[in-house]
Protein backbone atom coordinates (compact mmCIF):
# COMPACT_ATOMS: atom_id res chain seq x y z
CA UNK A 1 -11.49 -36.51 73.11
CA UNK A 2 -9.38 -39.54 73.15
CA UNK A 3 -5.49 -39.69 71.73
CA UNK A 4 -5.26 -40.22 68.04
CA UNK A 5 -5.50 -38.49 64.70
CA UNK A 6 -9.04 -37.74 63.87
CA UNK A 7 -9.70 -36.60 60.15
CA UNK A 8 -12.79 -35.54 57.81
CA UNK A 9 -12.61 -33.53 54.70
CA UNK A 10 -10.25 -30.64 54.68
CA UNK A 11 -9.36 -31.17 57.89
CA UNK A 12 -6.81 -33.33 60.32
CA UNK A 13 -6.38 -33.04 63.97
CA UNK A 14 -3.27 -35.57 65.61
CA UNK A 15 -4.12 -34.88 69.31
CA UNK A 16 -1.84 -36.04 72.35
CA UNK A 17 -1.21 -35.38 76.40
CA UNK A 18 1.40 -32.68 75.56
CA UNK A 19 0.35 -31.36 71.64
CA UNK A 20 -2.23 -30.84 69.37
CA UNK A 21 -1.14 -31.32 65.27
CA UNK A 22 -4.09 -29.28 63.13
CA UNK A 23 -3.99 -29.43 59.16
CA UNK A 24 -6.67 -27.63 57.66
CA UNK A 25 -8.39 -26.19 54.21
CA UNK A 26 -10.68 -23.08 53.47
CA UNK A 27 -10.72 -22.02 49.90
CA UNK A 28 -7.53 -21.31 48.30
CA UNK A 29 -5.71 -21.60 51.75
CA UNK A 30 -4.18 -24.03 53.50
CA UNK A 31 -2.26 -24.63 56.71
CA UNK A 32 -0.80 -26.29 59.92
CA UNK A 33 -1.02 -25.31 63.61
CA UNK A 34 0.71 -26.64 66.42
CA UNK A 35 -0.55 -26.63 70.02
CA UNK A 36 1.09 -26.91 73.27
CA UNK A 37 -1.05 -27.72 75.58
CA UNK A 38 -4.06 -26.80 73.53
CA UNK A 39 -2.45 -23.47 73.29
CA UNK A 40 -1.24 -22.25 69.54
CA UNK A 41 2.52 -21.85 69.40
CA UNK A 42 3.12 -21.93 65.85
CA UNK A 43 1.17 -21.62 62.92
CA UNK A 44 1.86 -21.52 58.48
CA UNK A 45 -0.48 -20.55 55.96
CA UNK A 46 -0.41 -21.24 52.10
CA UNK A 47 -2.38 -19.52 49.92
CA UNK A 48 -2.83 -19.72 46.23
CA UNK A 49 -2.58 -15.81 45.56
CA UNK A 50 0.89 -15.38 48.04
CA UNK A 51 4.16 -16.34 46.92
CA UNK A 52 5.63 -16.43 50.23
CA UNK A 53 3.83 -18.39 52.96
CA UNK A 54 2.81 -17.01 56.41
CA UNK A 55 4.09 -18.05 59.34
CA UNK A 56 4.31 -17.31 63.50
CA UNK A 57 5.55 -19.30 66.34
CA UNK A 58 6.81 -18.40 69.58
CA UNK A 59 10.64 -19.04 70.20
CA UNK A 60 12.74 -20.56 72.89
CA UNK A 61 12.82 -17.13 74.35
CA UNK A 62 9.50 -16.19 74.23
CA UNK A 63 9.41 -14.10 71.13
CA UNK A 64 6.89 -14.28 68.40
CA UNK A 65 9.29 -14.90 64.98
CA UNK A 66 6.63 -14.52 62.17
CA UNK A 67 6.30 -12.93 58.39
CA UNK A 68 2.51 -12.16 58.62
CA UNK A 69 1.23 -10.11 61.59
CA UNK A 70 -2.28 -11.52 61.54
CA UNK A 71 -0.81 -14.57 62.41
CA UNK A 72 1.28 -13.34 64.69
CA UNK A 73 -1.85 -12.34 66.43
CA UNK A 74 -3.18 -15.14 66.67
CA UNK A 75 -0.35 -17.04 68.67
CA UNK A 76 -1.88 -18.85 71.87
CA UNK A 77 -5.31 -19.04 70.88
CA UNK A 78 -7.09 -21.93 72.39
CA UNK A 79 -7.47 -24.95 69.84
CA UNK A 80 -10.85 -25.72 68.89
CA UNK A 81 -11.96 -28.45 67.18
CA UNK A 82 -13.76 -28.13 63.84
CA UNK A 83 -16.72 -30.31 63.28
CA UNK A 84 -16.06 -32.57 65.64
CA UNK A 85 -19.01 -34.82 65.47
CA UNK A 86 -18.18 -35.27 61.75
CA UNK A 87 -14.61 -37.00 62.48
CA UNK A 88 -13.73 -40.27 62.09
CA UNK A 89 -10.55 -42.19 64.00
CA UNK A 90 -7.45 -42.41 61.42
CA UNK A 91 -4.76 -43.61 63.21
CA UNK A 92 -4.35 -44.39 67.09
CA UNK A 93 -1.74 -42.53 69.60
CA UNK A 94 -1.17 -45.09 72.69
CA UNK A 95 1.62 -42.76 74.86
CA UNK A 96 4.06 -44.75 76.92
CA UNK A 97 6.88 -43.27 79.65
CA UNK A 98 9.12 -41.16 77.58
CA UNK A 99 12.42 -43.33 79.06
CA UNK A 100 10.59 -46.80 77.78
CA UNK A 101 13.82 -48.68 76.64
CA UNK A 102 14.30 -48.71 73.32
CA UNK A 103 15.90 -51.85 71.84
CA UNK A 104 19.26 -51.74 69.52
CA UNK A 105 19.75 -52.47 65.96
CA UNK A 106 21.60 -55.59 66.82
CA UNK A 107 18.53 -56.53 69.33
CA UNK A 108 15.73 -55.98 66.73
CA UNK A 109 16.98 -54.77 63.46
CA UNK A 110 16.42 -51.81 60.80
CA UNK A 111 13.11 -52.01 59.85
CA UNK A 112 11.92 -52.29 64.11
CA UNK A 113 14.01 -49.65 64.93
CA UNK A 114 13.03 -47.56 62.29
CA UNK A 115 9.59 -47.65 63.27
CA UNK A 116 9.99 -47.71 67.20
CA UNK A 117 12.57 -45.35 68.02
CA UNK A 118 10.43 -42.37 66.14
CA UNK A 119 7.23 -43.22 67.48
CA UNK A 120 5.54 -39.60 69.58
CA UNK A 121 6.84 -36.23 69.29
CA UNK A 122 10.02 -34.09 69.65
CA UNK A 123 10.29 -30.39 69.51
CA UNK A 124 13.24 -28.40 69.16
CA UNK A 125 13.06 -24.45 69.10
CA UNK A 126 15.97 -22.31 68.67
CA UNK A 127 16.05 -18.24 68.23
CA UNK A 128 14.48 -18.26 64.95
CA UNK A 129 13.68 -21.72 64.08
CA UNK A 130 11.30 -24.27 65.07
CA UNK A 131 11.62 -27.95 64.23
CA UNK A 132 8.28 -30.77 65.09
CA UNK A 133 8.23 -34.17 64.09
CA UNK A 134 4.71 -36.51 65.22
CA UNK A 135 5.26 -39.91 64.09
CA UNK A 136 2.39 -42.67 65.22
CA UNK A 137 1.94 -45.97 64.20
CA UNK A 138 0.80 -45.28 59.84
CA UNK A 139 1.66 -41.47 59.38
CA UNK A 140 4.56 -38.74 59.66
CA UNK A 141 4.08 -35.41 60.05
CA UNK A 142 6.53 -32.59 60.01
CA UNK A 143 6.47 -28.92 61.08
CA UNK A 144 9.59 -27.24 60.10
CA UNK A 145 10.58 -22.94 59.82
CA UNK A 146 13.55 -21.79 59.54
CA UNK A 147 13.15 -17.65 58.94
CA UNK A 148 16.68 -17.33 56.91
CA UNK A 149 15.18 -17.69 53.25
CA UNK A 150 11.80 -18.35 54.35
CA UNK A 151 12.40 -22.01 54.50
CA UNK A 152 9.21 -23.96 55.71
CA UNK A 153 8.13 -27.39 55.52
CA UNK A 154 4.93 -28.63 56.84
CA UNK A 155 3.94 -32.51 56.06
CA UNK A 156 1.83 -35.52 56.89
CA UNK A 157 2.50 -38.92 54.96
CA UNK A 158 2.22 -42.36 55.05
CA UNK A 159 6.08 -44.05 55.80
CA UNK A 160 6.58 -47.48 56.00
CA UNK A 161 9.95 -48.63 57.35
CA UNK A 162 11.48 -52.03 55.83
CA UNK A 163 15.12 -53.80 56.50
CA UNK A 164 17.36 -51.80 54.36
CA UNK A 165 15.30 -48.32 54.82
CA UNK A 166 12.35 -46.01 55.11
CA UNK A 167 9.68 -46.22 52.19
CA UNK A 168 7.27 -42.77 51.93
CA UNK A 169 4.69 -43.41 49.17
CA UNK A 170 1.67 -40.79 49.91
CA UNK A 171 2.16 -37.59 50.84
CA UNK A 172 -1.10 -36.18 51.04
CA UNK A 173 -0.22 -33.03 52.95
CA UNK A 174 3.34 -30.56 51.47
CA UNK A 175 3.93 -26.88 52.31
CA UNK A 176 7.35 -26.36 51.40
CA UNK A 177 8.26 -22.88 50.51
CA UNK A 178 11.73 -21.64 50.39
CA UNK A 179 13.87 -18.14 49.30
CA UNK A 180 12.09 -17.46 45.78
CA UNK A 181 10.55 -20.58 45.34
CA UNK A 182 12.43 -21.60 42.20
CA UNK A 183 13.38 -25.25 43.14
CA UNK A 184 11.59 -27.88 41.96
CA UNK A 185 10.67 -28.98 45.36
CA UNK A 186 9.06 -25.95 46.39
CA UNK A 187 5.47 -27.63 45.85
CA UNK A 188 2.10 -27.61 47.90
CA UNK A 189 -0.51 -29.66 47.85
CA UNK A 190 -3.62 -30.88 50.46
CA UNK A 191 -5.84 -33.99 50.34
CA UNK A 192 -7.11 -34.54 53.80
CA UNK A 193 -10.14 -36.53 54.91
CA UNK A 194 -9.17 -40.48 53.74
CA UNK A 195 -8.69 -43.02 55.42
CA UNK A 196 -4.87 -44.45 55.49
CA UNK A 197 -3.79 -46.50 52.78
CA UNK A 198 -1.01 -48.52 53.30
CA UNK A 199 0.56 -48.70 49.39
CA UNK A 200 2.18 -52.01 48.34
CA UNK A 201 5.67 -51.38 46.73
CA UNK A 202 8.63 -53.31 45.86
CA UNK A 203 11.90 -52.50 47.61
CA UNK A 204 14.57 -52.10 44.59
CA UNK A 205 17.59 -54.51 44.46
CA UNK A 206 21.29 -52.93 45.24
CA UNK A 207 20.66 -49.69 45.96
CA UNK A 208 22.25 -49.33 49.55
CA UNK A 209 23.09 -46.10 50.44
CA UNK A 210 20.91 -44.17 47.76
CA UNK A 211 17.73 -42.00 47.70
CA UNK A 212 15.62 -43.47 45.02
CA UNK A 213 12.15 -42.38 43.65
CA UNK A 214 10.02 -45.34 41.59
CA UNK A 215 6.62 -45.11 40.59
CA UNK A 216 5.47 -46.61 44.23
CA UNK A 217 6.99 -43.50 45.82
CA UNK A 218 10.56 -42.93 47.42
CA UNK A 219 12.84 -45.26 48.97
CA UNK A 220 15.66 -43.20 51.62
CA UNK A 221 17.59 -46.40 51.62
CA UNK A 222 20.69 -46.88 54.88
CA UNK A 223 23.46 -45.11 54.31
CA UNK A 224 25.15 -45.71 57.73
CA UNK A 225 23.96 -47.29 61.00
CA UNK A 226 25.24 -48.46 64.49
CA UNK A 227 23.40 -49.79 67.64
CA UNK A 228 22.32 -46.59 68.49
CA UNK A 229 22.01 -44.80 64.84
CA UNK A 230 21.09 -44.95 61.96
CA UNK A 231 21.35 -42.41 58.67
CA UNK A 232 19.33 -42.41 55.79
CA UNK A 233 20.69 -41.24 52.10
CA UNK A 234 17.97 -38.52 51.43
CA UNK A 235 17.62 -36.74 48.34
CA UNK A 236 20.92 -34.83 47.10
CA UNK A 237 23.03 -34.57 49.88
CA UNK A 238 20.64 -34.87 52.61
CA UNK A 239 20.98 -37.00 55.50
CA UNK A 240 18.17 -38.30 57.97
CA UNK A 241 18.97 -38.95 61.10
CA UNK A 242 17.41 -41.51 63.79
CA UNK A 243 18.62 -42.10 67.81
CA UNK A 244 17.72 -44.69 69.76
CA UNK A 245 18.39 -42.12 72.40
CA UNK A 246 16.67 -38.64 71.14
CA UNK A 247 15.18 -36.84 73.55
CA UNK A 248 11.48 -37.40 72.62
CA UNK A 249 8.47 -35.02 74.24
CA UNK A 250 6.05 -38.26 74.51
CA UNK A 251 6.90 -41.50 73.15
CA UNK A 252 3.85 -43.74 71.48
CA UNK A 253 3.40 -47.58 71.32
């Protein structure tokens, strides 16, 4: 199978050299699995009748950190794909070198860098938390556990960078569970198998610096930048951070 992110109903598969994205569906449960080298390393399930969602990867260290032992059993399983002759091409991974130069602010500006400097993959897996970001050219996806509180965050979304920030207007894929579940952000929803849809929107006036949600979706407007950063004002006191220079598994065109 070629890169790219192949998708069908209840089911999304972002595939590269180096890792293999899988969102999925089966009656009241849904969930994310990411492969290394086609081989499962971490996996989270949400299910309708479970307050807390399940989870397993394997660690820097090579220990399984997981709430749910069936999961746990299941870590390094070889991916297979589901339905394959039933998938249609979404969205296109083209992987470069992972040192391609990547231009400053003051060489291409907000909205290029934005874009550019997160396109591929980076992993980062310490003792008992796992962070994975995919970004290609239309979608975002995020695999994030963290097993203090139970905090988990599993994503896929269509982001659209402009000059002043980042705009994220459909999420079509949320897992985020955390501690009891009481905040208002603890939501989870699933709509796989559409095409992408890039959303028009209007960018509002004077809000530099601020996290803003409209009825076009959510505007994570600059808060800081220099050549070779910039920071985004997320929502409350959150901050999102973008390198020119991150250490990126695979980088994408």
């Amino acid at each position: 199978m070629e890169y790219g992110v192949y998708s069908k109903i209840d089911y999304e598969l972002a595939i590269s050299e180096v890792f293999s994205l899988v969102f999925y569906k089966y009656a009241d449960t849904f969930g994310t699995k990411l492969y290394r080298y086609k081989k499962l390393i971490a996996v989270c399930e949400h299910a309708s009748t479970n307050k807390v969602t399940g989870y397993a990867f394997v660690n820097n260290n090579n220990e399984n950190i997981f709430n749910n032992e069936y999961l746990c059993s299941i870590l390094g399983e070889d991916l297979v794909i589901s339905g394959e002759v039933e998938l249609f091409k979404k969205d296109e991974i083209n992987i470069v070198p992972a040192d391609t130069y990547m231009p400053t602010v003051s060489e291409k500006g907000i909205a290029y860098c934005l874009k550019n400097w997160k396109l591929g993959n980076k992993l980062d897996i310490f003792g008992d938390a796992l962070n994975f970001t995919m970004n290609t050219g239309k979608i975002e996806y995020v695999m994030m556990i963290r097993k203090p509180n139970d905090d988990i965050y599993c994503g896929a979304s269509v982001t659209i960078p402009y000059d002043n920030g980042l705009f994220g207007g459909q999420q079509y894929f949320r897992i985020r569970n955390y501690a009891g579940n009481s905040q208002p952000w603890c939501k989870f929803h699933c709509n796989l198998g559409n095409k992408v849809v890039i959303p028009d929107f209007k960018v509002p006036k004077c809000t530099t610096g601020s996290c803003i949600l409209t009825n076009d979706g959510y505007f994570w407007e600059v808060k800081r930048s220099t050549d070779n950063e910039i920071v985004l004002q997320g929502c409350g006191d959150d901050e999102y951070f973008y390198s020119r220079d991150a250490h990126m598994m695979e980088r994408f065109r």
